[in-house]
C-alpha atoms as a PDB file:
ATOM      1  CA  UNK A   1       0.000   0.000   0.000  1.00  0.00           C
ATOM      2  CA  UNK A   2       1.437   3.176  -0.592  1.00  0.00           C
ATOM      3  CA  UNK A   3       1.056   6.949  -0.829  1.00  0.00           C
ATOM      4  CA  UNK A   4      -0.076   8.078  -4.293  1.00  0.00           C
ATOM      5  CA  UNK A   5       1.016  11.960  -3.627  1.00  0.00           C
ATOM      6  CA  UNK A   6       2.508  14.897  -1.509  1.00  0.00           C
ATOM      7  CA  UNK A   7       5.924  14.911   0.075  1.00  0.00           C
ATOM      8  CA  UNK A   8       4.953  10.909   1.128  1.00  0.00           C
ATOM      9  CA  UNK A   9       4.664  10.062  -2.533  1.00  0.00           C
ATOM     10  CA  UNK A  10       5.702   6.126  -2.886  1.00  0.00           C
ATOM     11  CA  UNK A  11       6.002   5.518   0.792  1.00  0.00           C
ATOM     12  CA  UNK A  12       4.664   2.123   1.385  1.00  0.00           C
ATOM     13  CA  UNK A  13       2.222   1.782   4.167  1.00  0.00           C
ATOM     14  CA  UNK A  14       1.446  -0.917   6.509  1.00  0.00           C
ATOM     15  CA  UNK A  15      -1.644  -2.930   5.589  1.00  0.00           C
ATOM     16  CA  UNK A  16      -3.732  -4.368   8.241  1.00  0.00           C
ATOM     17  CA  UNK A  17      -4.277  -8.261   7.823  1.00  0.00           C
ATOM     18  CA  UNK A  18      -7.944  -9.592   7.652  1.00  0.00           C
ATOM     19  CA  UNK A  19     -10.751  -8.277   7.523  1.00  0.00           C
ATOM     20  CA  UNK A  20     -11.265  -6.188  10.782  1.00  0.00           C
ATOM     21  CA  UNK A  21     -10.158  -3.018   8.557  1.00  0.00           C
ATOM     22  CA  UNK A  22     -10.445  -2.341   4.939  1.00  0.00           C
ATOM     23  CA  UNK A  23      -8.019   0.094   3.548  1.00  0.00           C
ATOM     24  CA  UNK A  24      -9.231   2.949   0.859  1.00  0.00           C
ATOM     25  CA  UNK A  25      -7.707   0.895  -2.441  1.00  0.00           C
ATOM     26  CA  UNK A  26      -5.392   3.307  -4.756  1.00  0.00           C
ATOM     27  CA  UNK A  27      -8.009   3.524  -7.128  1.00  0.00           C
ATOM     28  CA  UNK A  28     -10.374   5.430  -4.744  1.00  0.00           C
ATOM     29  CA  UNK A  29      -7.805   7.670  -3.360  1.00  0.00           C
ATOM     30  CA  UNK A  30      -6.637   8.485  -6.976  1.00  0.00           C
ATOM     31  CA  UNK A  31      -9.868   9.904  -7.524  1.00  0.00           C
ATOM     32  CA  UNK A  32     -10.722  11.406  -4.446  1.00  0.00           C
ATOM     33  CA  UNK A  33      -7.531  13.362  -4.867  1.00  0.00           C
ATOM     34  CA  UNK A  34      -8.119  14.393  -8.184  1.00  0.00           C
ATOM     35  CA  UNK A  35     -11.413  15.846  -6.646  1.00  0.00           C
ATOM     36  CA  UNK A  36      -9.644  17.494  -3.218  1.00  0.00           C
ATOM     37  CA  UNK A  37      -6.600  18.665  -4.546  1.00  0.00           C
ATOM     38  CA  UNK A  38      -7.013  22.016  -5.658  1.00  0.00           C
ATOM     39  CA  UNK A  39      -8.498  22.846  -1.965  1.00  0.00           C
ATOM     40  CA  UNK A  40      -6.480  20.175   0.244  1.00  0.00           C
ATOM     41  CA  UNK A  41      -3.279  22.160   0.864  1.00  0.00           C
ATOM     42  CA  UNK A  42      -3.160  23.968   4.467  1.00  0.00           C
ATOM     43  CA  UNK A  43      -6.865  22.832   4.977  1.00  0.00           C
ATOM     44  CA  UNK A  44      -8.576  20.983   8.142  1.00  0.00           C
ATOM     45  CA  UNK A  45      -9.380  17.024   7.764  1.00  0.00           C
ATOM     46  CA  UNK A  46     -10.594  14.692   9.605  1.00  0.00           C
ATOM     47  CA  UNK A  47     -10.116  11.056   9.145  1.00  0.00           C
ATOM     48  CA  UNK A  48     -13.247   9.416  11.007  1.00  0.00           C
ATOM     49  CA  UNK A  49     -12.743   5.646  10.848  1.00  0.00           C
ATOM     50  CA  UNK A  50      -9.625   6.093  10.244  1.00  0.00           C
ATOM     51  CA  UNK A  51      -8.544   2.412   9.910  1.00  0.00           C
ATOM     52  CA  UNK A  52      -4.784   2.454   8.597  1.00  0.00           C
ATOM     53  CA  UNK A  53      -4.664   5.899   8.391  1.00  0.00           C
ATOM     54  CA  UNK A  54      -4.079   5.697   4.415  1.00  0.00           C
ATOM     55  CA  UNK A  55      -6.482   8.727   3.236  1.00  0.00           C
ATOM     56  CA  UNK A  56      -5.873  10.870   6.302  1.00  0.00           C
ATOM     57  CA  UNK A  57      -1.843  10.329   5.401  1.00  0.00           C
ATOM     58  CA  UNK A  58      -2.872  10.795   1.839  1.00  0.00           C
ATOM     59  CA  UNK A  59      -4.194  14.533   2.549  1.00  0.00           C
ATOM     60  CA  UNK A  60      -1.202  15.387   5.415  1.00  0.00           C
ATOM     61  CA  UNK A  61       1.424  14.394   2.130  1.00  0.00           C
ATOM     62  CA  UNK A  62      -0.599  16.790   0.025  1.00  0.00           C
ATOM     63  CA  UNK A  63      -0.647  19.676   2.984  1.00  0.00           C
ATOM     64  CA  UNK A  64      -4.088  19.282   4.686  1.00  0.00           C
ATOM     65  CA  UNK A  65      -3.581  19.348   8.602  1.00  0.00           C
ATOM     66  CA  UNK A  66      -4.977  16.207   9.487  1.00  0.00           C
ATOM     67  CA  UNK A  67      -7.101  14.256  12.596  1.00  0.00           C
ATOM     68  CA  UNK A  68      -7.459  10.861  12.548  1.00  0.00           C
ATOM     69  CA  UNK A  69     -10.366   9.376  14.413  1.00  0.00           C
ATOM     70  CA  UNK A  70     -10.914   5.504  15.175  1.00  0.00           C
ATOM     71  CA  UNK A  71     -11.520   3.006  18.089  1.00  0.00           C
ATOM     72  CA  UNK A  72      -8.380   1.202  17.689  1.00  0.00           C
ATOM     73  CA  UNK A  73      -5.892   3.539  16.228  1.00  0.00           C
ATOM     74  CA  UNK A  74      -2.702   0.902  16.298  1.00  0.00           C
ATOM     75  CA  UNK A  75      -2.359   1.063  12.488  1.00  0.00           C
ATOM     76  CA  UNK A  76      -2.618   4.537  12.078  1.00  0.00           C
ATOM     77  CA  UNK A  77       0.398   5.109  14.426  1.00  0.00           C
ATOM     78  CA  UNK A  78       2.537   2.369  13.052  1.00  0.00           C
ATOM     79  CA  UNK A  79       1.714   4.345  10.042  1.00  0.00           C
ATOM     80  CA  UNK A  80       2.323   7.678  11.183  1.00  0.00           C
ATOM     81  CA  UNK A  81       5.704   6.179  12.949  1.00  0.00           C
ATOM     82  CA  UNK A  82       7.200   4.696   9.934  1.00  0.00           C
ATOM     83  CA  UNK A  83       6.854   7.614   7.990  1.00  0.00           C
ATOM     84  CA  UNK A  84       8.218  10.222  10.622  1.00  0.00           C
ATOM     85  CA  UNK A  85       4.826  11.861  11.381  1.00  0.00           C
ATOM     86  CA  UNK A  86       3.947  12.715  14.972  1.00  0.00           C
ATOM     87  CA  UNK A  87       1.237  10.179  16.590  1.00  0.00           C
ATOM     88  CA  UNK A  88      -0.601  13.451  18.123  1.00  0.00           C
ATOM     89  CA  UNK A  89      -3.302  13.861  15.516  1.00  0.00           C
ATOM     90  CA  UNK A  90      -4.539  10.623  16.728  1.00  0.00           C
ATOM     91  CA  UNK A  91      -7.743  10.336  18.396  1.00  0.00           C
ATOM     92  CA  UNK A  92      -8.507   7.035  19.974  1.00  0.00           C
ATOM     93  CA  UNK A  93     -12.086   6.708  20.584  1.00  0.00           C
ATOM     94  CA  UNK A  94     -15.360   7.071  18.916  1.00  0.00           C
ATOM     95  CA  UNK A  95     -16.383   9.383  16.440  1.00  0.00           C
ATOM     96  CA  UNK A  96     -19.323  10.220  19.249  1.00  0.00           C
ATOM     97  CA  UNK A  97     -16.801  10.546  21.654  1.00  0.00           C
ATOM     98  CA  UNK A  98     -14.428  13.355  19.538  1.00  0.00           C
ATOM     99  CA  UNK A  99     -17.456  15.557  18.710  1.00  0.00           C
ATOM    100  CA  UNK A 100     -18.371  15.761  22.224  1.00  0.00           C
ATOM    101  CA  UNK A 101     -14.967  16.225  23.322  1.00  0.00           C
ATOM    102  CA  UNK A 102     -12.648  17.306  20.215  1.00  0.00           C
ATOM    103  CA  UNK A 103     -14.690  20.354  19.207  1.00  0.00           C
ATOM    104  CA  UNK A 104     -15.287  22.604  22.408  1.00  0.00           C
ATOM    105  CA  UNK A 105     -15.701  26.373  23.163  1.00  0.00           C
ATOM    106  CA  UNK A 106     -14.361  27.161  19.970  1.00  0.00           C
ATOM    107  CA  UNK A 107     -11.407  25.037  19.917  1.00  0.00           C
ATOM    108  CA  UNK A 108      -9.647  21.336  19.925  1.00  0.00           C
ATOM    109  CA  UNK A 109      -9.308  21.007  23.751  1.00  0.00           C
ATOM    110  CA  UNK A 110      -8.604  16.972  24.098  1.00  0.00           C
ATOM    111  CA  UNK A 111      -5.497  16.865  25.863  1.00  0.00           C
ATOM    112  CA  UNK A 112      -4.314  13.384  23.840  1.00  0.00           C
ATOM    113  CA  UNK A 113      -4.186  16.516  21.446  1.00  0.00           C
ATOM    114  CA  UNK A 114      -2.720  19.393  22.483  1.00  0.00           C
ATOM    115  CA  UNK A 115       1.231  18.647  21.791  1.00  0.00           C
ATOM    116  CA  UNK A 116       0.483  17.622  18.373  1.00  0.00           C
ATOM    117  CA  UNK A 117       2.692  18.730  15.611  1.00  0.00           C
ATOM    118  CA  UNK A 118      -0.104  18.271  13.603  1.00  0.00           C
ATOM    119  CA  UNK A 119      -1.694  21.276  14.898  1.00  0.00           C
ATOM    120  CA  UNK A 120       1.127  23.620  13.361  1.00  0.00           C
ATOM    121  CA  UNK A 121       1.086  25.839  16.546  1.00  0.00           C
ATOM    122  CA  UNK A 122      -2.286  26.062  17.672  1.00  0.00           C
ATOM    123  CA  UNK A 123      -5.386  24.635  18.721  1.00  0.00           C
ATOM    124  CA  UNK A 124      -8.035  26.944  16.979  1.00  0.00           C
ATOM    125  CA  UNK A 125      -7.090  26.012  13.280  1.00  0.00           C
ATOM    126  CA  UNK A 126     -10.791  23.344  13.342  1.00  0.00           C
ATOM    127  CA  UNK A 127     -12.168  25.421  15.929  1.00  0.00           C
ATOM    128  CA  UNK A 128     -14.965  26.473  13.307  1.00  0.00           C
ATOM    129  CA  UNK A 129     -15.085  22.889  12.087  1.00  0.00           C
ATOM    130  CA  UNK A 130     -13.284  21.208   9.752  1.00  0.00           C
ATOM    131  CA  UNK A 131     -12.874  22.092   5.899  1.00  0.00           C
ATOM    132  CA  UNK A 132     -13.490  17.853   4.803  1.00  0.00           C
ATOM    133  CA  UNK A 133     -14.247  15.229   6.929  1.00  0.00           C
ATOM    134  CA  UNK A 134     -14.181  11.681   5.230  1.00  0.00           C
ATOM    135  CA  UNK A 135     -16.232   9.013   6.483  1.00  0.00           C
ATOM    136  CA  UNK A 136     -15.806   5.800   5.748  1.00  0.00           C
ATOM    137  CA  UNK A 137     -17.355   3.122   8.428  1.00  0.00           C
ATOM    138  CA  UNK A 138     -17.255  -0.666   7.884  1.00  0.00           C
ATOM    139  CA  UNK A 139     -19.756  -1.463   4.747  1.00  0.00           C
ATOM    140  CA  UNK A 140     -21.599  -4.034   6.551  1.00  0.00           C
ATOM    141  CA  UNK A 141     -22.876  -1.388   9.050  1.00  0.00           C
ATOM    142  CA  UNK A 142     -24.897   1.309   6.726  1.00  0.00           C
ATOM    143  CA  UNK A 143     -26.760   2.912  10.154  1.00  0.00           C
ATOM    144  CA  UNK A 144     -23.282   4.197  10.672  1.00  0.00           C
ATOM    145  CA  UNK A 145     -23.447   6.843   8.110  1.00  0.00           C
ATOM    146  CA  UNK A 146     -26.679   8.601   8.916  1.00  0.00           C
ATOM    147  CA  UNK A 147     -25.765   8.601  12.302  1.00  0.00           C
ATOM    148  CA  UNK A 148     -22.409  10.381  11.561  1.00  0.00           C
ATOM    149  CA  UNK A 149     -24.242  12.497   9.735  1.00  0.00           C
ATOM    150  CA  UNK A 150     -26.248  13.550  12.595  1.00  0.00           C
ATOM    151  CA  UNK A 151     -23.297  13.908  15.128  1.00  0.00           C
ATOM    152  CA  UNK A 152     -21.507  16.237  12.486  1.00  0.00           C
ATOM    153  CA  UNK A 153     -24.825  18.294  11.975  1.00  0.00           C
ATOM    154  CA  UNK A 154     -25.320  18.750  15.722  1.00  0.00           C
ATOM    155  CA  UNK A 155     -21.529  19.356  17.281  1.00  0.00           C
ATOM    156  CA  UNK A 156     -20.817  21.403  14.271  1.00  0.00           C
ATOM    157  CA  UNK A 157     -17.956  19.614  12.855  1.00  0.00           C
ATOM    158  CA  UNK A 158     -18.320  20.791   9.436  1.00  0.00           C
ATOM    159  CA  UNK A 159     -16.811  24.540   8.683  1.00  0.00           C
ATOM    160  CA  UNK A 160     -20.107  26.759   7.607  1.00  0.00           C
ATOM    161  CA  UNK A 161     -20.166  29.173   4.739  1.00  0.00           C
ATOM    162  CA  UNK A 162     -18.852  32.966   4.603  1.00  0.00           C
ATOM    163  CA  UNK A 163     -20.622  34.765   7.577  1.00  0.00           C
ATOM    164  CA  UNK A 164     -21.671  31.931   8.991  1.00  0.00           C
ATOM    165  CA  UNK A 165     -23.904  30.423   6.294  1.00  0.00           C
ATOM    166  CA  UNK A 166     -24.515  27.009   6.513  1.00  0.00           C
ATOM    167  CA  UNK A 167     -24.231  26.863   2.558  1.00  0.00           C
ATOM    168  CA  UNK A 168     -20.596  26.767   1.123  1.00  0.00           C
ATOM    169  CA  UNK A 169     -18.635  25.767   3.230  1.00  0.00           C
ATOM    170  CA  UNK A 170     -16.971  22.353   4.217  1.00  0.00           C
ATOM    171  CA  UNK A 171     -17.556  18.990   2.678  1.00  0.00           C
ATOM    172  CA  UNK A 172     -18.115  15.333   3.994  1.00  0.00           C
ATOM    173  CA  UNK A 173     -17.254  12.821   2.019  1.00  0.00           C
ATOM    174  CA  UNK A 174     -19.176   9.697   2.432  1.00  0.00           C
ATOM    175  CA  UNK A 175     -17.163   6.041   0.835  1.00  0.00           C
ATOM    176  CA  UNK A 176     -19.580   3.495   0.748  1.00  0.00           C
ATOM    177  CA  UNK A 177     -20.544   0.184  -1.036  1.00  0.00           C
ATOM    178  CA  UNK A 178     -21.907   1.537  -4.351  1.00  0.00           C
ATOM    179  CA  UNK A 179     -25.456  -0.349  -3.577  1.00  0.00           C
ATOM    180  CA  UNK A 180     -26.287   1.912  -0.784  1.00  0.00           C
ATOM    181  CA  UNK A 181     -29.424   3.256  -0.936  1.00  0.00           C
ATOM    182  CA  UNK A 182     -28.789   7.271  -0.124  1.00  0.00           C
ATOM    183  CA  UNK A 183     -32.025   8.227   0.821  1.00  0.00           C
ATOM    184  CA  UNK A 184     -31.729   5.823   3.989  1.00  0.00           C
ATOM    185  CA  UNK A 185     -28.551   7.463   5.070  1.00  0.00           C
ATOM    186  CA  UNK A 186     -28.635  11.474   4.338  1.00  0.00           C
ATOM    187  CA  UNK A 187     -29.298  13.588   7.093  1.00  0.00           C
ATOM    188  CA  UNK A 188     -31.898  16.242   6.396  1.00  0.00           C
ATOM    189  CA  UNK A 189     -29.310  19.066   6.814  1.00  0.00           C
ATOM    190  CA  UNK A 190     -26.848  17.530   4.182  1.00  0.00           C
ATOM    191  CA  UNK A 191     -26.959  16.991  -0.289  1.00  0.00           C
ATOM    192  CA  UNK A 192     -24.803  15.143  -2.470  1.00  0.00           C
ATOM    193  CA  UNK A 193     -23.193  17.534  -4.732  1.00  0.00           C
ATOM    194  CA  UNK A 194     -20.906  15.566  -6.714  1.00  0.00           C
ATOM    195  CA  UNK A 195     -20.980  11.738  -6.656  1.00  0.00           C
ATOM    196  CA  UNK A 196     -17.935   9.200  -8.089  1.00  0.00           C
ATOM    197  CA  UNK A 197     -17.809   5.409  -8.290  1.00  0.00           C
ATOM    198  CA  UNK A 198     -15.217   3.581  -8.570  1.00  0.00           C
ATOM    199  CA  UNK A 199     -15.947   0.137  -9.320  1.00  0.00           C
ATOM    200  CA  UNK A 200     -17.877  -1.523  -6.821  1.00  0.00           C
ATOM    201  CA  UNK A 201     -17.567   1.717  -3.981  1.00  0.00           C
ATOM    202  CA  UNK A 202     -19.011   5.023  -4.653  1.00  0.00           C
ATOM    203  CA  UNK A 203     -17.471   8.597  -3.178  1.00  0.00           C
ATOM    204  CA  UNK A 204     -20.356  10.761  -1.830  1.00  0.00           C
ATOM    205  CA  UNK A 205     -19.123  14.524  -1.310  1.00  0.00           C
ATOM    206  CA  UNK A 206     -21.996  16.704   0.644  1.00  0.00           C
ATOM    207  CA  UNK A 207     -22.692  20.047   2.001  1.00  0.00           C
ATOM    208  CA  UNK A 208     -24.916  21.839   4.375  1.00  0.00           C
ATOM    209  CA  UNK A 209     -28.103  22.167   2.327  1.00  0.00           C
END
């Protein structure tokens, strides 16, 4: 597995054996890229489910300042380790648990955290939410995404429009089995703007509506 981009370009990656994670193949990072990477330099991501840590690594080699977000975060530090990244963007815990705690008065405020280089000096660079957020729970567990969805929507993860607007702002992207039925899933406060598939998984990329 490796990096595709960025200063990482052609580092290989550890892959996780089994099935208990499923890493983003090349061919769905080459096009999520292609999508992100006029925008993905110096902005905010977050990596929920992060897994291996492959697409959050794949935006901090392009520039983005990057969170990643999972229960069991081993693989994304043995990642983050073997390509000389700091571990302190890491987030171990559930995507619940970092919207109630991550995002607070304005500011990141976990203290697993606050020595991150990751943060390049400060805690208040996601303090208005974050410019993409990528989501991309197990495929055999569909309720995950709407309720993501929901969590985003109500600890305002997502950065808002000029002024405040809810409209133009940040963008979740949504990887899911390309059989999903999207109805089932969107939040009311979200809309699919553009839409990719790539084989048998499909890129959803929303907004505020």
């Amino acid at each position: 597995m490796r990096i595709l981009g960025g200063k990482y370009k052609y580092r290989e990656l550890f892959s996780p054996k089994g099935d208990s994670v499923r890493p983003t193949g090349a061919r769905v990072r080459q096009v999520l890229f292609d999508v992100l990477r006029p925008q993905i330099e110096d902005a905010s991501f977050l990596d929920l489910f992060a897994g291996s840590g492959v697409v959050g690594i794949e935006a901090l080699s392009m520039g983005a300042r990057v969170i990643f977000c999972d229960i069991d975060t081993r693989y994304v530090k043995k990642n983050l380790q073997h390509i000389g990244e700091s571990e302190g963007g890491v987030f171990s815990g559930s995507f619940e648990e970092f919207a109630s705690g991550g995002l607070a008065n304005g500011g990141l405020t976990n203290s697993s955290l606050a020595n991150s280089s990751l943060m390049n000096g400060g805690l208040d660079w996601a303090g208005s939410g974050f410019d993409f957020i990528y989501v991309d729970p197990p495929f055999k567990k569909p309720d995950y995404y709407k309720k993501v969805l929901e969590v985003i929507a109500k600890n305002g993860l997502l950065a808002k429009g000029i002024q405040g607007e809810q409209a133009g702002g940040g963008q979740v992207i949504l990887e899911c089995d390309s059989k999903l039925d999207v109805t089932k899933v969107l939040a009311d406060k979200f809309i699919v703007v553009k839409e990719k598939k790539v084989g048998s998984v499909r890129l959803l990329f929303l907004e505020y509506a």
